[in-house]
C-alpha atoms as a PDB file:
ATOM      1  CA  UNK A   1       1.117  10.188  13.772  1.00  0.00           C
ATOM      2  CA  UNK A   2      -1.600  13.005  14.231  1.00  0.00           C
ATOM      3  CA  UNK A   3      -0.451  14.120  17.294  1.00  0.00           C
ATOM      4  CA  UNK A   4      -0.759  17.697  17.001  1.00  0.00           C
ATOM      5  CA  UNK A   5      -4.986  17.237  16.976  1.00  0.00           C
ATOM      6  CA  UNK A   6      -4.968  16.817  21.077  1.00  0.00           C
ATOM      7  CA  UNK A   7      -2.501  19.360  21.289  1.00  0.00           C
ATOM      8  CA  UNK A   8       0.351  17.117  22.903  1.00  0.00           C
ATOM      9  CA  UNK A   9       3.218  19.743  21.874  1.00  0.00           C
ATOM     10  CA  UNK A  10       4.162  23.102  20.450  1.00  0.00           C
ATOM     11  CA  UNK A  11       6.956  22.255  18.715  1.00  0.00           C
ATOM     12  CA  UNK A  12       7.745  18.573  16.850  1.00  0.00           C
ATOM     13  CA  UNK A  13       8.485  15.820  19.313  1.00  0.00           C
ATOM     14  CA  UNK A  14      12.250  14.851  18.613  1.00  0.00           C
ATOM     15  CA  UNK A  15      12.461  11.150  17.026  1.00  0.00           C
ATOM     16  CA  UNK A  16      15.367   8.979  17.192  1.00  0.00           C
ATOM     17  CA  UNK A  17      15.200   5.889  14.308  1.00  0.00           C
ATOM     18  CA  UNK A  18      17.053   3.970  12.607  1.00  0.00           C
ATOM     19  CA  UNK A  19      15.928   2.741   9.294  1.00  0.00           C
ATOM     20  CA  UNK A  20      15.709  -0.937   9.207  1.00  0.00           C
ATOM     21  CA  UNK A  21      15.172  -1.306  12.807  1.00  0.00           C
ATOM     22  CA  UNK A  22      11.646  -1.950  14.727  1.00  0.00           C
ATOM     23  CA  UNK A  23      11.298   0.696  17.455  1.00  0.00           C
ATOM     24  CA  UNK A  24      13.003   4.001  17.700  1.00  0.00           C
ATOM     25  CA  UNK A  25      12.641   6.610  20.458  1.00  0.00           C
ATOM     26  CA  UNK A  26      10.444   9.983  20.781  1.00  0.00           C
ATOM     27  CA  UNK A  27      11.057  12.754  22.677  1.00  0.00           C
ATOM     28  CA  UNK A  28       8.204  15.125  23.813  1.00  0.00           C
ATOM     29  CA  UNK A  29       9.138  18.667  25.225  1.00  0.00           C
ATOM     30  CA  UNK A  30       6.961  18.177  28.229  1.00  0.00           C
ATOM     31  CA  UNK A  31       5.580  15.407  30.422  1.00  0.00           C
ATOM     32  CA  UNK A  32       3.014  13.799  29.101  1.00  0.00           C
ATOM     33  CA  UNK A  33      -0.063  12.704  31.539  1.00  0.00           C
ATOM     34  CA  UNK A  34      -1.804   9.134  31.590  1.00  0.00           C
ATOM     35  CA  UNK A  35      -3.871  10.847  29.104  1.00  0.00           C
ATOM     36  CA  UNK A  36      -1.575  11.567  27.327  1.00  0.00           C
ATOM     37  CA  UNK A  37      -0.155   8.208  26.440  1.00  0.00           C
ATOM     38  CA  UNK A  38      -3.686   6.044  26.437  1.00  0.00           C
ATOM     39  CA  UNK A  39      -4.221   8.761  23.349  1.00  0.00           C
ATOM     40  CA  UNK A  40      -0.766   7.988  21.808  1.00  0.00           C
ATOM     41  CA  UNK A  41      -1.583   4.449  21.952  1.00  0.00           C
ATOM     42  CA  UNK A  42      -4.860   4.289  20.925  1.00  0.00           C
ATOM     43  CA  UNK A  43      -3.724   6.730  17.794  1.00  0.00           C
ATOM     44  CA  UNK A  44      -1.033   4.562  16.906  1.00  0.00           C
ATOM     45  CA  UNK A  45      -3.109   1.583  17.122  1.00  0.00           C
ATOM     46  CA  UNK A  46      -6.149   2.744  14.490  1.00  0.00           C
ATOM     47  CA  UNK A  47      -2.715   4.592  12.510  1.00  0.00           C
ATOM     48  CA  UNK A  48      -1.074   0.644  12.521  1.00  0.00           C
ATOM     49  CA  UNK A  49      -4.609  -1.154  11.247  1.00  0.00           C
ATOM     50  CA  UNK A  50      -4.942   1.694   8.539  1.00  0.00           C
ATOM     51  CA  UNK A  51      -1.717   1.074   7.355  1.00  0.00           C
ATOM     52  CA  UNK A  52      -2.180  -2.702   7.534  1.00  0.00           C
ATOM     53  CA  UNK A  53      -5.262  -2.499   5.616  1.00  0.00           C
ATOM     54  CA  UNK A  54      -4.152  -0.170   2.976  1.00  0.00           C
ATOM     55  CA  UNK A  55      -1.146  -2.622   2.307  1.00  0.00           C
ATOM     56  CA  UNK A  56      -3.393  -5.582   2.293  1.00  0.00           C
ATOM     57  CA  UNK A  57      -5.485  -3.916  -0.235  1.00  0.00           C
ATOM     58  CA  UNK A  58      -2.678  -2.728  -2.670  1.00  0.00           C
ATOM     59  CA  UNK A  59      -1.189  -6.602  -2.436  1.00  0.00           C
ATOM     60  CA  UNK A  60      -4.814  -7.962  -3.407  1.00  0.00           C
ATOM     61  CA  UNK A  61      -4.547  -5.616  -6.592  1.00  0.00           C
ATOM     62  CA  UNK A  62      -1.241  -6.439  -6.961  1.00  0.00           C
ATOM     63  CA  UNK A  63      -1.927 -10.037  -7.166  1.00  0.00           C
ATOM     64  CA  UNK A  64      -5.043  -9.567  -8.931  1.00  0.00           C
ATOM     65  CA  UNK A  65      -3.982  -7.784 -11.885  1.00  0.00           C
ATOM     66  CA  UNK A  66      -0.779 -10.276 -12.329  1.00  0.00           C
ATOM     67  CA  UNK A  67      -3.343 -13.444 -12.539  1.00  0.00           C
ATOM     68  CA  UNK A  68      -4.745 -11.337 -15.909  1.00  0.00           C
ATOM     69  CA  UNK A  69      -8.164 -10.563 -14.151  1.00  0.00           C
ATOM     70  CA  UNK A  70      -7.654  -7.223 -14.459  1.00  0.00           C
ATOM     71  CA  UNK A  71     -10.374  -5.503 -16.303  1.00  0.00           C
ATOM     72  CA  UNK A  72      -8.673  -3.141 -19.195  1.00  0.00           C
ATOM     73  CA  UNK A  73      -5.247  -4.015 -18.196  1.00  0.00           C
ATOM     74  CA  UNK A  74      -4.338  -4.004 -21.508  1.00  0.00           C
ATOM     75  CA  UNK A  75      -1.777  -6.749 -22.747  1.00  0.00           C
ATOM     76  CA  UNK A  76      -1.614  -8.559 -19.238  1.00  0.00           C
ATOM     77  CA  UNK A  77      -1.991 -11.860 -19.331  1.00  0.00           C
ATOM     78  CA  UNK A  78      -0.963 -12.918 -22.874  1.00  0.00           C
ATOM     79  CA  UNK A  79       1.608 -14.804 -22.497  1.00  0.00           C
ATOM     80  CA  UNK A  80       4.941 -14.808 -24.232  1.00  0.00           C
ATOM     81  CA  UNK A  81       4.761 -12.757 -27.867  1.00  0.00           C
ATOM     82  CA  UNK A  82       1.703 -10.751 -26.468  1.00  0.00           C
ATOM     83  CA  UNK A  83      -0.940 -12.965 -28.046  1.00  0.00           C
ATOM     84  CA  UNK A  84      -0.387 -11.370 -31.123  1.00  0.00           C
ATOM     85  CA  UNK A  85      -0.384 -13.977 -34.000  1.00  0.00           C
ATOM     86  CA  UNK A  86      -2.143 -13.938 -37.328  1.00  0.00           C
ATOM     87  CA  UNK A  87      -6.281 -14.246 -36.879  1.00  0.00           C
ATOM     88  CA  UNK A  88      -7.777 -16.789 -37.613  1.00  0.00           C
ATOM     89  CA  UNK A  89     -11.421 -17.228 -38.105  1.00  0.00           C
ATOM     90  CA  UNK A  90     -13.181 -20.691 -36.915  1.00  0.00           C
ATOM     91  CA  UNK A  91     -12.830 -23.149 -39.408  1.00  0.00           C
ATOM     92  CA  UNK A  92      -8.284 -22.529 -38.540  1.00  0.00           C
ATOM     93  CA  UNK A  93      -7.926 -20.442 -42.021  1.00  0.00           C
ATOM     94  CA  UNK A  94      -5.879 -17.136 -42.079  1.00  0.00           C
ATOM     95  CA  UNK A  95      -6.953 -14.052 -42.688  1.00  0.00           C
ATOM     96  CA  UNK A  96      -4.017 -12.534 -43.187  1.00  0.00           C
ATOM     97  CA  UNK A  97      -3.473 -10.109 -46.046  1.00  0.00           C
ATOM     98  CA  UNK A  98      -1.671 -12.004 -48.962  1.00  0.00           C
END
């Protein structure tokens, strides 16, 4: 969080988290004013939709590009053996050399 743009704090506030858990704790080294905290909020908010967004985004690529409608993605969407059989022209004769 961008919390250094209002000025809230000199130094880093201290955080206390766990990974795998859903909250933690943070530790300013002052009191923070009503101010204060409607700005932490609303930061963390527009910070939390950003995020959400962002992930939504990568996910719809994700998804996308594993469906083969990727443009240029190469050999996606093949199928087993990569699609790479002998040619054939229309009438179902080989071209293959020999």
């Amino acid at each position: 969080m961008k919390i250094k743009e209002k000025g809230l704090t000199g130094k880093a506030p201290y955080i206390r988290y766990t990974r795998g858990d859903n909250n933690g704790l943070v530790g300013f080294y002052r009191p923070l004013t009503e101010d204060d905290i409607q700005f932490v909020k609303e930061t963390m908010e527009e910070e939390e939709r950003q995020f959400e967004i962002e992930r939504a985004q990568v996910a719809a690529r994700s998804a996308f590009s594993q469906s083969g409608g990727g443009a240029g993605e190469g050999g996606k969407g093949r199928g087993r053996g990569g699609g790479r059989g002998r040619e054939r022209d229309c009438g179902g004769q080989s071209r293959g050399k020999g």
